[in-house]
N, C-alpha and C. Protein backbone atom coordinates (compact mmCIF):
# COMPACT_ATOMS: atom_id res chain seq x y z
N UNK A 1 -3.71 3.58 -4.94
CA UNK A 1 -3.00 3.16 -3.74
C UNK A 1 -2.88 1.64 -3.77
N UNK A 2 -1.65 1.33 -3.18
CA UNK A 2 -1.70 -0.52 -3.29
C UNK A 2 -1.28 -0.35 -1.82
N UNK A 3 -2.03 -1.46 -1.29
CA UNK A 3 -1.97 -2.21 0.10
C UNK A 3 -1.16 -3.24 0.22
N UNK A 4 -0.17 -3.12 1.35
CA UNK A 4 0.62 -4.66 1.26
C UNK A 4 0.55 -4.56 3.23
N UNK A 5 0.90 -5.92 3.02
CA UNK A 5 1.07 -5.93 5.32
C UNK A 5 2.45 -6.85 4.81
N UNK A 6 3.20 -6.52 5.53
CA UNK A 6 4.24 -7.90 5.58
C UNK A 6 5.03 -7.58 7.42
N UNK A 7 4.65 -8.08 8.30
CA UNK A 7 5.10 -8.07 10.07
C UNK A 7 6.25 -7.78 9.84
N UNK A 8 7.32 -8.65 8.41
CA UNK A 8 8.88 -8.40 8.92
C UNK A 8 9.14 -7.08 8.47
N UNK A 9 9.10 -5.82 7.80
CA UNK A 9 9.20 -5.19 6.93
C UNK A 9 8.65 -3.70 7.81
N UNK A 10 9.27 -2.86 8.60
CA UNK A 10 8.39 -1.61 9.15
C UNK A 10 8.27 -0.80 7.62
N UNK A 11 7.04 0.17 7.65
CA UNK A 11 6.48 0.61 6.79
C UNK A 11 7.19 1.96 6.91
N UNK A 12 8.27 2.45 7.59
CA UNK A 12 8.03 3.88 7.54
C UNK A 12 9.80 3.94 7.08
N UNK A 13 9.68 5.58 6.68
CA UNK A 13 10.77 5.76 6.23
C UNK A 13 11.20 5.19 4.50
N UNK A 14 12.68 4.83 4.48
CA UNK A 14 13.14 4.04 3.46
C UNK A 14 13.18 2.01 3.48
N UNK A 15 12.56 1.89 4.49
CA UNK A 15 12.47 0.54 4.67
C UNK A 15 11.92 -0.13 3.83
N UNK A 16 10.90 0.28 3.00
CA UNK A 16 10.06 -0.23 1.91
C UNK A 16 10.38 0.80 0.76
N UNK A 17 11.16 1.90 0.97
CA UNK A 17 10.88 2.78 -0.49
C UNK A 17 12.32 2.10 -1.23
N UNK A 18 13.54 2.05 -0.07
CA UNK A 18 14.21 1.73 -1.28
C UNK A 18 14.79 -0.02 -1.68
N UNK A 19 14.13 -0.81 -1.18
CA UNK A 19 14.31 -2.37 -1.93
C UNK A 19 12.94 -2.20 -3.22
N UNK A 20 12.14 -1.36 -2.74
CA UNK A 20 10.74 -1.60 -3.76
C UNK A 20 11.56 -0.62 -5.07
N UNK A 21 12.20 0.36 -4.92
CA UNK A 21 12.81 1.06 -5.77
C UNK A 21 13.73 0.31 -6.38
N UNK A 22 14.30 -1.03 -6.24
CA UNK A 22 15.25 -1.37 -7.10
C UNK A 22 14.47 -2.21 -7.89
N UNK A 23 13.63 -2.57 -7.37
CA UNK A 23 13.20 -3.83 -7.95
C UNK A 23 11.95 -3.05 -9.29
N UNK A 24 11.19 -2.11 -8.95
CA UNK A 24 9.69 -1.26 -9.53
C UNK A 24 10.09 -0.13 -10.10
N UNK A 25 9.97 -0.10 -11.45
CA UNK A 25 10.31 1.34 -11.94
C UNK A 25 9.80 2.42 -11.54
N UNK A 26 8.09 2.21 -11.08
CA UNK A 26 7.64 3.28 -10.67
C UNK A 26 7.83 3.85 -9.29
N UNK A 27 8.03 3.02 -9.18
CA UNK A 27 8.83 3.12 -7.34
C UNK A 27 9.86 4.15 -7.42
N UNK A 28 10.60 4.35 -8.58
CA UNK A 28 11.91 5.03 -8.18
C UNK A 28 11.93 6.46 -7.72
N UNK A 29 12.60 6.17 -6.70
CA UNK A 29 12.98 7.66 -5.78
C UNK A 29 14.15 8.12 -5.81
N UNK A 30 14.26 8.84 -6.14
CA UNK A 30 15.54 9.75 -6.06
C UNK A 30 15.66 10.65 -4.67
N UNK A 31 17.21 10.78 -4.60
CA UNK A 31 18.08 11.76 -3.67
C UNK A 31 17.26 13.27 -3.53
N UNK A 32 17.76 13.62 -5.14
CA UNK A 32 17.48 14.66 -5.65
C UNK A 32 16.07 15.13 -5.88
N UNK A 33 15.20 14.09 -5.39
CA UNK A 33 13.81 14.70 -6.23
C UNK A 33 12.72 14.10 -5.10
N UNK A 34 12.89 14.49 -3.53
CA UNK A 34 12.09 13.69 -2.47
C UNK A 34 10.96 14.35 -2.71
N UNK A 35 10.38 15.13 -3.55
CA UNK A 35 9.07 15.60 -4.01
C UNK A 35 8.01 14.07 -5.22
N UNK A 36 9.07 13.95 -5.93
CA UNK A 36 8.80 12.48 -6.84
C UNK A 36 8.72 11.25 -5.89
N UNK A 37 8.67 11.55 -4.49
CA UNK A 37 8.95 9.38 -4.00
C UNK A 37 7.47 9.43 -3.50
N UNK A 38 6.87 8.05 -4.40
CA UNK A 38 5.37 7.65 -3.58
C UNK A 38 5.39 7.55 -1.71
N UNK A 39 4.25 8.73 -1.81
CA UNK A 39 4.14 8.25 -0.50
C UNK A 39 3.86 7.02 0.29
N UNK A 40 4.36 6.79 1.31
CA UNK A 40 4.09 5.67 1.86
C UNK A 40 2.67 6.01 3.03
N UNK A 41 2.39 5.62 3.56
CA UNK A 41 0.93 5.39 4.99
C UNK A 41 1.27 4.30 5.50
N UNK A 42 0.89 4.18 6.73
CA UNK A 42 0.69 2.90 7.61
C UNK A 42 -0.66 3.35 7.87
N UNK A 43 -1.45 2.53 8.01
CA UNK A 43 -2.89 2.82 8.80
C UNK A 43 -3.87 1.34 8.50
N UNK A 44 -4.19 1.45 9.56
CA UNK A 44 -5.28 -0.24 10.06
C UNK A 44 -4.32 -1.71 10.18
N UNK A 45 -2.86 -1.30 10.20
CA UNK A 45 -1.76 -2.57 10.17
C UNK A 45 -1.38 -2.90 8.38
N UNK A 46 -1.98 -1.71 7.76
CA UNK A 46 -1.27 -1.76 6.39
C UNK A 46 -1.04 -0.48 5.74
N UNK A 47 0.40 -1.22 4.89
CA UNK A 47 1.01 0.12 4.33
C UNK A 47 0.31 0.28 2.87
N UNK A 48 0.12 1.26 2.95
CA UNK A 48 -0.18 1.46 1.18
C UNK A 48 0.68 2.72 0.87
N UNK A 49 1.09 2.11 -0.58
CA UNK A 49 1.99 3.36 -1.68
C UNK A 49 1.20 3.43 -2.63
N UNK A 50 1.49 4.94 -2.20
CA UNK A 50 0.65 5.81 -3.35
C UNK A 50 1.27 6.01 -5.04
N UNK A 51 0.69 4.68 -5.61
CA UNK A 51 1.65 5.08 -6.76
C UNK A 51 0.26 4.59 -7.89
N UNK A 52 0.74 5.35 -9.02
CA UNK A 52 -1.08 5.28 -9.82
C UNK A 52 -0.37 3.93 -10.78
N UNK A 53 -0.43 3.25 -10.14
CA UNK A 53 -0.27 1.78 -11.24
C UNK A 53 -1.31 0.60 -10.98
N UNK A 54 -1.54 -0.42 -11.63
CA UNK A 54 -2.54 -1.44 -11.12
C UNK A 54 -1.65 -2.61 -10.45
N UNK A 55 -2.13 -3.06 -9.69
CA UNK A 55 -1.19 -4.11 -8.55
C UNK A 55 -0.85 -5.03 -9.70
N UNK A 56 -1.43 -6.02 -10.30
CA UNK A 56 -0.99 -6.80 -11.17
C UNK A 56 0.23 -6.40 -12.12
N UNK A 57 0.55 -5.11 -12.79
CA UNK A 57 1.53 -4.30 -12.81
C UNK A 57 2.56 -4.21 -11.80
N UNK A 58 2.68 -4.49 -11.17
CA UNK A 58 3.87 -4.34 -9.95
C UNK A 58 4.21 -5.39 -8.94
N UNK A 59 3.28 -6.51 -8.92
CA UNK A 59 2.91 -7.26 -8.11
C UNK A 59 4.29 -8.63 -8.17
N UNK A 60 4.96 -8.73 -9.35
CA UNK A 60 6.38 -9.52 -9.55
C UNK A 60 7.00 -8.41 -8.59
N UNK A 61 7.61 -7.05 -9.03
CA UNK A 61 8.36 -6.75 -8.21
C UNK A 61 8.44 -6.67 -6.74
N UNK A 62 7.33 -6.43 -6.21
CA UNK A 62 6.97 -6.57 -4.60
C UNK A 62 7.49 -7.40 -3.92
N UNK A 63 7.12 -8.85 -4.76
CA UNK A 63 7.28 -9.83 -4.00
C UNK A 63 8.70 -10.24 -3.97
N UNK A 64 9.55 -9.57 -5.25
CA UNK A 64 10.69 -9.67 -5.68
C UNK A 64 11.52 -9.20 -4.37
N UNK A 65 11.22 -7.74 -4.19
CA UNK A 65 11.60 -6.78 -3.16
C UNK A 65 11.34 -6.96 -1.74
N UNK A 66 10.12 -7.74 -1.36
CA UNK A 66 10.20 -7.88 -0.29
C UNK A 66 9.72 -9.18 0.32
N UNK A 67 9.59 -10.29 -0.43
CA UNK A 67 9.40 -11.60 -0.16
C UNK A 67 8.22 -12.63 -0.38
N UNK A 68 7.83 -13.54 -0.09
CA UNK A 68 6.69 -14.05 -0.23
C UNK A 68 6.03 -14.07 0.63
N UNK A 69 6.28 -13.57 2.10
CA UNK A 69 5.21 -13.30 2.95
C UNK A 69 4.12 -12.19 2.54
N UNK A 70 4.20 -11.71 1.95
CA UNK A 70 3.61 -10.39 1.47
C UNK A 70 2.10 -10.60 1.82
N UNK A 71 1.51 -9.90 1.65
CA UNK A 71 -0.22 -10.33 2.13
C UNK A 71 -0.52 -8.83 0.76
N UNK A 72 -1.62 -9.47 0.14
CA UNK A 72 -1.97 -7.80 -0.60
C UNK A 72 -3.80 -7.63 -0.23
N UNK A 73 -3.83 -6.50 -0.21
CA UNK A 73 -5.02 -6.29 0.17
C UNK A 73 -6.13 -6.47 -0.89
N UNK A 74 -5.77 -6.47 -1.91
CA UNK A 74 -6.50 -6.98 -2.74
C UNK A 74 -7.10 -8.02 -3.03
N UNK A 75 -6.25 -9.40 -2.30
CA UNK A 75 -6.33 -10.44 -2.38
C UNK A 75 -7.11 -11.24 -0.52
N UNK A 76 -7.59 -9.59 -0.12
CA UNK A 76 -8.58 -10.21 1.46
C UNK A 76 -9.66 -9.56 1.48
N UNK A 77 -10.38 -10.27 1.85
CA UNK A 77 -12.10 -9.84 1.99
C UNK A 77 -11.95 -8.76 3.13
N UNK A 78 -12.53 -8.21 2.54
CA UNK A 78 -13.06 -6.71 3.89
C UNK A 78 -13.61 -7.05 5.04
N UNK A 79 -13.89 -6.25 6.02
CA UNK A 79 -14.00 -6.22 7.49
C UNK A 79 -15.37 -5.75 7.53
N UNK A 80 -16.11 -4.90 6.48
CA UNK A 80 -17.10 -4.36 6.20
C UNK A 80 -18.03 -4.61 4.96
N UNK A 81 -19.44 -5.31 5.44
CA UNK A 81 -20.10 -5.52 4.41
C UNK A 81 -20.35 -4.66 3.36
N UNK A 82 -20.23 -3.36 3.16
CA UNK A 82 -20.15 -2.43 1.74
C UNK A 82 -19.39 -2.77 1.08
N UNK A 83 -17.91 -3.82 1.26
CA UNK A 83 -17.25 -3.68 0.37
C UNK A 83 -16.51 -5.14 0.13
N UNK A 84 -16.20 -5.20 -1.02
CA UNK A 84 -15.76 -6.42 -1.21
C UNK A 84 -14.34 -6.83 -0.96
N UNK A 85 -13.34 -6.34 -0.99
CA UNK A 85 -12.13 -6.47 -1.13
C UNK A 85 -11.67 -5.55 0.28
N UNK A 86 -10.28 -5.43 1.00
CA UNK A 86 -9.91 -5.30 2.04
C UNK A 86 -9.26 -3.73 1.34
N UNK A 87 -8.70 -3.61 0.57
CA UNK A 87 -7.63 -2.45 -0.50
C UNK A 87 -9.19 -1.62 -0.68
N UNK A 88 -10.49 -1.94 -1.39
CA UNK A 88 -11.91 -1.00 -1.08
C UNK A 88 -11.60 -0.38 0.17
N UNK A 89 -12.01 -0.84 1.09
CA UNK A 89 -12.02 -0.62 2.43
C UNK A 89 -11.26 0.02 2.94
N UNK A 90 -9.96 -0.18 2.84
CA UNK A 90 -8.70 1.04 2.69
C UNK A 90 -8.61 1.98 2.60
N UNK A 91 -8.85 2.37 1.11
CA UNK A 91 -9.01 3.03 0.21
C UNK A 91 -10.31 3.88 0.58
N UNK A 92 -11.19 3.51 1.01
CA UNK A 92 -12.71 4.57 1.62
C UNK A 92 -12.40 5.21 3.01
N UNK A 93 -11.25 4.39 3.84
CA UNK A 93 -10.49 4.89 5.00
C UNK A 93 -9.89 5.80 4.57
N UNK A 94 -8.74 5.99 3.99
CA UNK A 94 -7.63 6.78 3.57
C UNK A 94 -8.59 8.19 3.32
N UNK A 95 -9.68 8.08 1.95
CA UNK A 95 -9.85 9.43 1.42
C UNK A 95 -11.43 9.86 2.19
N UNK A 96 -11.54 9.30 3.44
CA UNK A 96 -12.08 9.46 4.28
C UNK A 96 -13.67 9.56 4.15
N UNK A 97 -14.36 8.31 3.27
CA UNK A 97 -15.39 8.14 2.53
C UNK A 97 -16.09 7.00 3.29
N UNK A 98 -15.32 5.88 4.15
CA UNK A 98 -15.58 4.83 4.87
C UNK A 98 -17.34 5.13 5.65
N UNK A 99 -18.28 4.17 5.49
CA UNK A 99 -18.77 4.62 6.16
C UNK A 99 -19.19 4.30 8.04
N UNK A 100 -18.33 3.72 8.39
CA UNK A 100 -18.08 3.73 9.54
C UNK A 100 -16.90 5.04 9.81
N UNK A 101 -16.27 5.81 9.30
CA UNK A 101 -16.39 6.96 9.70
C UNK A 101 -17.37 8.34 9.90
N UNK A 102 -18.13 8.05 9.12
CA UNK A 102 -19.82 9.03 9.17
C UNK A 102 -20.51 8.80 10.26
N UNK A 103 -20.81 7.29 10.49
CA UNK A 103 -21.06 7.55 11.87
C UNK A 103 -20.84 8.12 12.97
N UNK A 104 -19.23 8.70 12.89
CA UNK A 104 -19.08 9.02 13.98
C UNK A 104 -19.03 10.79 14.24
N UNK A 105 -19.30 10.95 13.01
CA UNK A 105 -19.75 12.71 13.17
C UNK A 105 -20.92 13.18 13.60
């Protein structure tokens, strides 16, 4: 999963799938094949796409596609001392491993 926030940019829909699709090969979504387009998420004020590549891998086109405001989660310290990076933290949210979600069961 890669994490990006950018305020100008809503996360849902084709708003981010198809400028990131011109610019990211792996990005590409087709008409014909809405089973093949990375999913998108919004959750905690960031979007992450689900696409199995490493950010540094993709990280020209992003910014290509959607500007230099970009913020990546990779590149912010977490909210939570278990983890180092903000995209960790995410990422233990998303597949529902966080442990400030355990607490609350």
């Amino acid at each position: 999963m890669i994490w990006i926030k950018n305020h100008g940019i809503r996360g849902e829909s084709d708003n981010l799938r198809i400028p990131l699709a011109e610019t990211i090969d792996e990005m590409s979504c087709h008409q014909n094949d809405p089973e093949g387009c990375p999913a998108i998420i919004i959750m905690r004020g960031w979007t992450g796409i689900d696409i199995d590549v490493n950010i540094s891998d993709v990280r020209d086109g992003f910014e290509s596609a959607l500007g230099s405001q970009l913020r990546f989660a990779d590149d912010e310290s977490a909210n939570h001392e278990d983890f180092n990076r903000m995209s960790d933290e995410l990422d233990a949210f998303y597949s529902g491993n966080h442990p400030d979600l355990n607490d609350n069961k």
